[in-house]
Protein backbone atom coordinates (compact mmCIF):
# COMPACT_ATOMS: atom_id res chain seq x y z
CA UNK A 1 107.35 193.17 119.63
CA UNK A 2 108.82 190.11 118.18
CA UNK A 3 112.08 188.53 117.96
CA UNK A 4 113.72 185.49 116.99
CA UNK A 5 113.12 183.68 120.58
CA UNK A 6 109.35 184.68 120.44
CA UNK A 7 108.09 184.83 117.09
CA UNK A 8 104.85 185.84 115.96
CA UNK A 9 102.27 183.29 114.51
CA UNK A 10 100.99 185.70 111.72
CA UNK A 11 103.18 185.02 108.93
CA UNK A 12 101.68 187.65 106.53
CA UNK A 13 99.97 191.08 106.53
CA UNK A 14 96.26 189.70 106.85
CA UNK A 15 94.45 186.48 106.40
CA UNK A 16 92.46 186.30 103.14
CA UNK A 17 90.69 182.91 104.50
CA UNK A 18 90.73 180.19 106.16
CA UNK A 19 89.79 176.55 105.47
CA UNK A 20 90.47 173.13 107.47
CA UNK A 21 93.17 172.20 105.43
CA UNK A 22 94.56 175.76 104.38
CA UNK A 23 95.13 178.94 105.50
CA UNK A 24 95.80 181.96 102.95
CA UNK A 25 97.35 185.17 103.81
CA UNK A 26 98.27 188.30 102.01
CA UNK A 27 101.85 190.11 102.46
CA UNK A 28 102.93 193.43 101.28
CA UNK A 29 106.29 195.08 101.81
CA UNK A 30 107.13 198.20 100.97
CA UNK A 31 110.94 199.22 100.02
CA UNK A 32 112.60 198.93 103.23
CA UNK A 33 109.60 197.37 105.17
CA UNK A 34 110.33 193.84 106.82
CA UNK A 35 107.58 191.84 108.71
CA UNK A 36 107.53 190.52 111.62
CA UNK A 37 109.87 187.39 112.94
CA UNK A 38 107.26 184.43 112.57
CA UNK A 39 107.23 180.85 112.86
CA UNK A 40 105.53 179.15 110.14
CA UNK A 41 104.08 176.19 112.11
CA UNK A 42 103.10 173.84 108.56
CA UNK A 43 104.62 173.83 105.13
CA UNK A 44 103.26 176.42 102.60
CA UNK A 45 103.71 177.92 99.07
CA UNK A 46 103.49 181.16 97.82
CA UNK A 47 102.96 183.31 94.66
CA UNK A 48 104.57 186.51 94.02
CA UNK A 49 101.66 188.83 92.85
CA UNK A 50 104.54 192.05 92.66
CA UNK A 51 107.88 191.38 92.38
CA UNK A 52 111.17 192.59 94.35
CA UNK A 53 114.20 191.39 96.18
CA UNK A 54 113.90 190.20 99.68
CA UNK A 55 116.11 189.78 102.78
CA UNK A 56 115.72 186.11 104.90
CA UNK A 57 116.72 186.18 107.81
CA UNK A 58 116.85 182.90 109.40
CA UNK A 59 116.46 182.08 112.97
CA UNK A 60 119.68 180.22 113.10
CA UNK A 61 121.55 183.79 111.99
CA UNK A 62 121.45 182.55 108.07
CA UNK A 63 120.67 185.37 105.81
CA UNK A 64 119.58 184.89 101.81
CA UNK A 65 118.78 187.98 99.52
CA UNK A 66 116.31 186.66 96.55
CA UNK A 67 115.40 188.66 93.65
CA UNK A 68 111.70 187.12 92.75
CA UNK A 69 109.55 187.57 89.63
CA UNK A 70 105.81 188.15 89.07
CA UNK A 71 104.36 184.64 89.06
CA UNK A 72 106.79 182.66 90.78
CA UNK A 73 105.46 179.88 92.71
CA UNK A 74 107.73 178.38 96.09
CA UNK A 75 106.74 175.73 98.28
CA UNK A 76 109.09 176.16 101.45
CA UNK A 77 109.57 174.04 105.05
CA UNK A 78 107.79 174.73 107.98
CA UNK A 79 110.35 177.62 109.43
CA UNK A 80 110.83 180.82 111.61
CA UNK A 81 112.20 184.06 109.90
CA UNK A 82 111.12 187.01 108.94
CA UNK A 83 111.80 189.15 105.36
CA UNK A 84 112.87 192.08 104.54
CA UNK A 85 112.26 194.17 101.21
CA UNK A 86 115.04 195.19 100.14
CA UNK A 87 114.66 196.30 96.27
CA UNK A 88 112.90 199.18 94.71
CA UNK A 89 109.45 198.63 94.29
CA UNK A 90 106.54 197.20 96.63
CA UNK A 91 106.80 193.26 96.77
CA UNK A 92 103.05 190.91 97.36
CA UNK A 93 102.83 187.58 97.40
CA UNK A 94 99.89 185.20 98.77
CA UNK A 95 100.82 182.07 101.31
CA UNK A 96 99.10 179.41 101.49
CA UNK A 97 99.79 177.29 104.79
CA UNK A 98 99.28 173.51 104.27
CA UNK A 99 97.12 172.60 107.29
């Protein structure tokens, strides 16, 4: 199990590939779902592929509810947190982790 002391290094539901300079993952939440604490270790971006609102919960005890749409495109800090779904429908996104 992970928590905010040990996170885990997989920062999405499964790895789509994997390059030198990139990683890309896939992660779907369900309503309710969250995934695992996890310490993004590079910058990355990500596109929402199905939209909802998430939970952050920061390892420094900051929390930040986000309402996305289909298409949006973040590029975030290298960070530990983990996310939590908590709107109506089934939220994907893919990261990509800057290597």
């Amino acid at each position: 199990m992970t928590s905010k002391k040990s996170p885990s290094g997989n920062v999405g539901t499964r790895v789509m590939s994997e390059h030198p300079r990139a990683k890309i993952w896939e992660l779907k939440l369900d309503p309710g779902e969250s995934s695992e604490w996890h310490a993004h270790q590079h910058d990355y971006i990500f596109v929402v592929l199905e939209a909802s609102t998430l939970r952050t919960e920061y390892d420094d005890g900051t929390v930040h509810d986000s309402p996305s749409r289909v298409g949006d495109v973040v590029y975030l800090d290298a960070t530990t947190h983990r996310v939590t779904n908590v709107g109506k429908s089934r939220y994907r996104n893919v990261i990509v982790e800057l290597l």
